[in-house]
Protein backbone atom coordinates (compact mmCIF):
# COMPACT_ATOMS: atom_id res chain seq x y z
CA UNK A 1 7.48 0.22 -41.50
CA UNK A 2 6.87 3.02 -38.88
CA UNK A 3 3.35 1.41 -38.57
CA UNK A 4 4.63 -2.25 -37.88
CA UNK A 5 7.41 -0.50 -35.20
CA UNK A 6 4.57 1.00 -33.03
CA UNK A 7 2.76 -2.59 -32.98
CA UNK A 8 5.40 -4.27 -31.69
CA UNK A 9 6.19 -1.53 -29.49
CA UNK A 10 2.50 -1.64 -28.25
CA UNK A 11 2.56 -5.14 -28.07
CA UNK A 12 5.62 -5.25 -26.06
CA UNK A 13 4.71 -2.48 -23.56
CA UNK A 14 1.61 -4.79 -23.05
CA UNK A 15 2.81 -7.93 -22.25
CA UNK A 16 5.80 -6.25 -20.08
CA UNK A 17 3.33 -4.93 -17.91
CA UNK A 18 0.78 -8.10 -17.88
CA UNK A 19 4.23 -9.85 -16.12
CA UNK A 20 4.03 -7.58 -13.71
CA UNK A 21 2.74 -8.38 -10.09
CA UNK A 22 -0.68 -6.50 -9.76
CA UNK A 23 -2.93 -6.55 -6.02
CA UNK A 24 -5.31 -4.53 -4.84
CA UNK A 25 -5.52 -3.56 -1.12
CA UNK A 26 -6.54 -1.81 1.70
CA UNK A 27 -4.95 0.59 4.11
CA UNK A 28 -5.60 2.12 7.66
CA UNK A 29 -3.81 3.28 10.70
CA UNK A 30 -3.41 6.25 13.40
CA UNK A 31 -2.80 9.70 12.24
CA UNK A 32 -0.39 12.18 15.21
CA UNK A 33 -0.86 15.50 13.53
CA UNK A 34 -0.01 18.46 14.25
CA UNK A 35 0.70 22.35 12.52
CA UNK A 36 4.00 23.83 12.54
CA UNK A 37 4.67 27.33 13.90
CA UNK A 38 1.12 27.19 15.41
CA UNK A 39 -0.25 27.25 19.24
CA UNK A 40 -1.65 23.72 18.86
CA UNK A 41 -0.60 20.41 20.52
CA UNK A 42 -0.26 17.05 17.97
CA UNK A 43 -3.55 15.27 18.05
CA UNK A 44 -5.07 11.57 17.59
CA UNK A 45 -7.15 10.58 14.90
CA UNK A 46 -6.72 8.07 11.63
CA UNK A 47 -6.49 7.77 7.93
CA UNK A 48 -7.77 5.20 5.84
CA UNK A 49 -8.29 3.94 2.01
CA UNK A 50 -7.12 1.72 -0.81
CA UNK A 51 -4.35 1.39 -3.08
CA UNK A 52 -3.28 -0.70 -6.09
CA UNK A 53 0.36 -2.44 -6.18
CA UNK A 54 2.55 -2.84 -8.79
CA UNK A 55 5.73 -5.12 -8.03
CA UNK A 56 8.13 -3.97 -10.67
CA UNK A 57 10.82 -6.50 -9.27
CA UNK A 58 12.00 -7.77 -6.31
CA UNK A 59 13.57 -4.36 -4.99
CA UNK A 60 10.92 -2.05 -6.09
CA UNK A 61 7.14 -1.47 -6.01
CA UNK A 62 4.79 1.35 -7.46
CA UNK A 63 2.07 2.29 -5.17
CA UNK A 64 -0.55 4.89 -6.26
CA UNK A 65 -3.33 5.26 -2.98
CA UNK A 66 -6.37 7.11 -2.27
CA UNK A 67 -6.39 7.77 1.73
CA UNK A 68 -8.94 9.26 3.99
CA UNK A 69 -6.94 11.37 6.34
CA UNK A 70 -8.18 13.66 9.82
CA UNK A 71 -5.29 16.41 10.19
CA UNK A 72 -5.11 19.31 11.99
CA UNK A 73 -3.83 19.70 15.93
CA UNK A 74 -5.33 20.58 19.65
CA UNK A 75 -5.57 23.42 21.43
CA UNK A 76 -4.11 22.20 24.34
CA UNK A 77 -4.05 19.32 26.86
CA UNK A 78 -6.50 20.57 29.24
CA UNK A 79 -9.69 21.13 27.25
CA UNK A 80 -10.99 19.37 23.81
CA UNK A 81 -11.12 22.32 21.29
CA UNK A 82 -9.14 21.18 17.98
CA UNK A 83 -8.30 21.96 14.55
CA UNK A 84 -9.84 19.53 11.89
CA UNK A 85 -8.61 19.46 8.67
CA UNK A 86 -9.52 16.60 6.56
CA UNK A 87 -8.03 15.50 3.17
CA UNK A 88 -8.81 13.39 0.30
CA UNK A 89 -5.01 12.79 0.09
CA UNK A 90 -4.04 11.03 -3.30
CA UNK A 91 -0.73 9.68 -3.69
CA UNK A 92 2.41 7.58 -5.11
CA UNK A 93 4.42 4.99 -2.54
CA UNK A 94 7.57 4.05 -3.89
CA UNK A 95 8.61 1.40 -1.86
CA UNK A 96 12.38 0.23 -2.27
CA UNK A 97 13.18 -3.19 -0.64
CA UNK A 98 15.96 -3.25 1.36
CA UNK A 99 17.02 -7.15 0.00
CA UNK A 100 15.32 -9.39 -2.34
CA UNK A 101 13.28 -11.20 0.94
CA UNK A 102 10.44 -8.85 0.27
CA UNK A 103 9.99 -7.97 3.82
CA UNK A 104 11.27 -4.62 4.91
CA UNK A 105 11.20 -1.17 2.73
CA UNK A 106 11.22 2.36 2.53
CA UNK A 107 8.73 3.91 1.60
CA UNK A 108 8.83 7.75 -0.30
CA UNK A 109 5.56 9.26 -0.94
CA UNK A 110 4.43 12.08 -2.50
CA UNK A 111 0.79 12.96 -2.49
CA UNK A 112 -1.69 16.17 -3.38
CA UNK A 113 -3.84 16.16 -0.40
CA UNK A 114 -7.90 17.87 -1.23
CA UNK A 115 -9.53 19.74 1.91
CA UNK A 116 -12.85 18.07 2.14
CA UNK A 117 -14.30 20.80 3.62
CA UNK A 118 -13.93 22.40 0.10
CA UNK A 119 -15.04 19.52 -2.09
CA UNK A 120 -18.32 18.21 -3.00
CA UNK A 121 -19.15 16.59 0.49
CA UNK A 122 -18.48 19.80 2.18
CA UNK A 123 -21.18 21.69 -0.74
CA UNK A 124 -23.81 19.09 0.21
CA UNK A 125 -23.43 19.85 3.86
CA UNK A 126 -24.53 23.72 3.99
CA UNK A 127 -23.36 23.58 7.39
CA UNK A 128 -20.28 22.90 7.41
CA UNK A 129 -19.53 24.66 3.60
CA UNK A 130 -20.50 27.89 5.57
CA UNK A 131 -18.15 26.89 8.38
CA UNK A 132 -15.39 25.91 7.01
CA UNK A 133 -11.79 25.36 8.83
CA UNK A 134 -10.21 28.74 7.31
CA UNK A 135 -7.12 26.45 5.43
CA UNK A 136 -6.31 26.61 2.21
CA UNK A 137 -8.38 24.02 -0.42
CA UNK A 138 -5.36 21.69 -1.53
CA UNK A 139 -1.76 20.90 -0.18
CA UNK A 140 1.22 18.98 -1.92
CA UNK A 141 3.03 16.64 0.51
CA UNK A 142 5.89 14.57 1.22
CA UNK A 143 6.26 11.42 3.47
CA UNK A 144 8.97 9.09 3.84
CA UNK A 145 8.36 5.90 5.81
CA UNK A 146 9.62 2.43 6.67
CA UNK A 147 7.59 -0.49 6.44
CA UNK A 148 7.44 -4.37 7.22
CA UNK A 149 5.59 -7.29 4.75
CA UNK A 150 4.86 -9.24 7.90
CA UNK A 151 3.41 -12.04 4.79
CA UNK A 152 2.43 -12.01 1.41
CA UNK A 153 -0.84 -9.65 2.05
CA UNK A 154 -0.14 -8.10 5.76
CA UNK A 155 2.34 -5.54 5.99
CA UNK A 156 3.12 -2.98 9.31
CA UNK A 157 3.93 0.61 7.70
CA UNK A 158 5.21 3.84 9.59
CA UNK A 159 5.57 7.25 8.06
CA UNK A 160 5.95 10.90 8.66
CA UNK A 161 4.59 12.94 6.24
CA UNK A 162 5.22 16.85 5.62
CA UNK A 163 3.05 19.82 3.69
CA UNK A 164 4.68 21.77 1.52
CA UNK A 165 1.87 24.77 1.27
CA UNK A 166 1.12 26.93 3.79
CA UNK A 167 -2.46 25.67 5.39
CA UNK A 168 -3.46 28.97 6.29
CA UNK A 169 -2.30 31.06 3.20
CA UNK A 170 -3.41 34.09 1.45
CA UNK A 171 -7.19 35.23 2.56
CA UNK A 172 -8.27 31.25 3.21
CA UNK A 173 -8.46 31.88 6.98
CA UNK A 174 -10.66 34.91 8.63
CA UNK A 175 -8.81 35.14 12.07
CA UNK A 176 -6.53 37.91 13.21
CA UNK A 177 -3.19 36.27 14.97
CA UNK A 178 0.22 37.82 14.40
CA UNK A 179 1.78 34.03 13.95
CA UNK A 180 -0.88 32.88 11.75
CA UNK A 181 -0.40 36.69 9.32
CA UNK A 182 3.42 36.31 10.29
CA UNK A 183 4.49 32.41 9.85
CA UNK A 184 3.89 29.83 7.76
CA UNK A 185 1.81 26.68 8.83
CA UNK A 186 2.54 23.22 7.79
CA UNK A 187 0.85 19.95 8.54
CA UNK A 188 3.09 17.86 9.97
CA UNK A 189 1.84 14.11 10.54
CA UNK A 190 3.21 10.73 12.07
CA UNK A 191 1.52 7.65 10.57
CA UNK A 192 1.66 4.32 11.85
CA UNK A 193 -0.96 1.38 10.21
CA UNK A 194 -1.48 -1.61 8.45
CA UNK A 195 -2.31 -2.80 4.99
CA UNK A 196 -3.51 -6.05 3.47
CA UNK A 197 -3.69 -6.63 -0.22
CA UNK A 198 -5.48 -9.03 -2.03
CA UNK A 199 -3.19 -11.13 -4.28
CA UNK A 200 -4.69 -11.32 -7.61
């Protein structure tokens, strides 16, 4: 009996989620980051990647992404010396339709974000392995966004999305400044992009 209960069960999960609307996409846009508590003005740069989305009804859609994204800040206005961090940033969007239209949502987003200085690429290249950027090798994040389906496979998308670990914790950074010893550092970003997805 127990045995027949789990088919079913199986069988049902299945086919509920084989009705489900699955498309594959892509994803890219303008990063304006910046580090809290830091000397550093927000700077320009982008993020980029693909995602796979799940329509679970007409209100609400599951999200999961893997983004390319250039963080960090700069120095100051006058002269080009920045901070770069970038991330392997792998994340959830939950996207919650405001009415059944499909066209505008909000987007909440969390995401563990992988310095690529400290991940395979950044082995292979001695140079910059050896380098480094002095911030810690992995930081949990939050964003919370509002976006716009312009049609069935464009949509406009605008977030702003907030570390939640310190970037220059513990003995990950070699530099002697009171704030940096002192304060905490978070990356603080404003996203604005597209996506398109593929309707399967």
């Amino acid at each position: 009996m127990k045995k027949i209960i789990l088919i079913l069960f199986a069988v049902l999960s299945i086919n509920t989620f084989a009705q489900k609307k699955v498309s594959f996409g892509l994803k890219g846009g303008l990063n304006i980051a910046s580090l809290t508590n830091s000397n550093l003005d927000s700077k320009l740069n982008g993020y980029a990647g693909v995602f796979l989305n799940v329509a679970f009804s007409d209100l609400y859609e599951m999200q999961p992404e893997i983004l390319y994204s250039n963080q960090g800040g700069k120095l100051d206005i006058n002269n080009d010396q920045t901070v770069t961090i970038e991330y392997f940033s792998i994340g959830v969007a939950n996207n919650f339709f405001v009415n059944r239209d499909g066209k505008l949502y909000l987007s909440i987003v969390p995401s563990i974000d992988l310095d690529v200085d400290d991940s395979f690429i950044g082995i292979v290249n001695d140079n910059e392995w050896e380098e480094g950027n002095d911030a810690t090798f992995v930081d949990l994040a939050l964003g919370i966004g509002l976006g716009y389906r312009v049609n069935n496979n464009l949509a406009i998308e605008a977030r702003y999305k907030r570390g939640l670990i310190d970037v220059y914790s513990g003995s990950f950074h070699d530099f002697e400044v009171e704030r940096y010893e002192n304060e905490t550092q978070f990356n603080s970003v404003f996203q604005i992009g597209i996506s398109y997805r593929f309707k399967k």
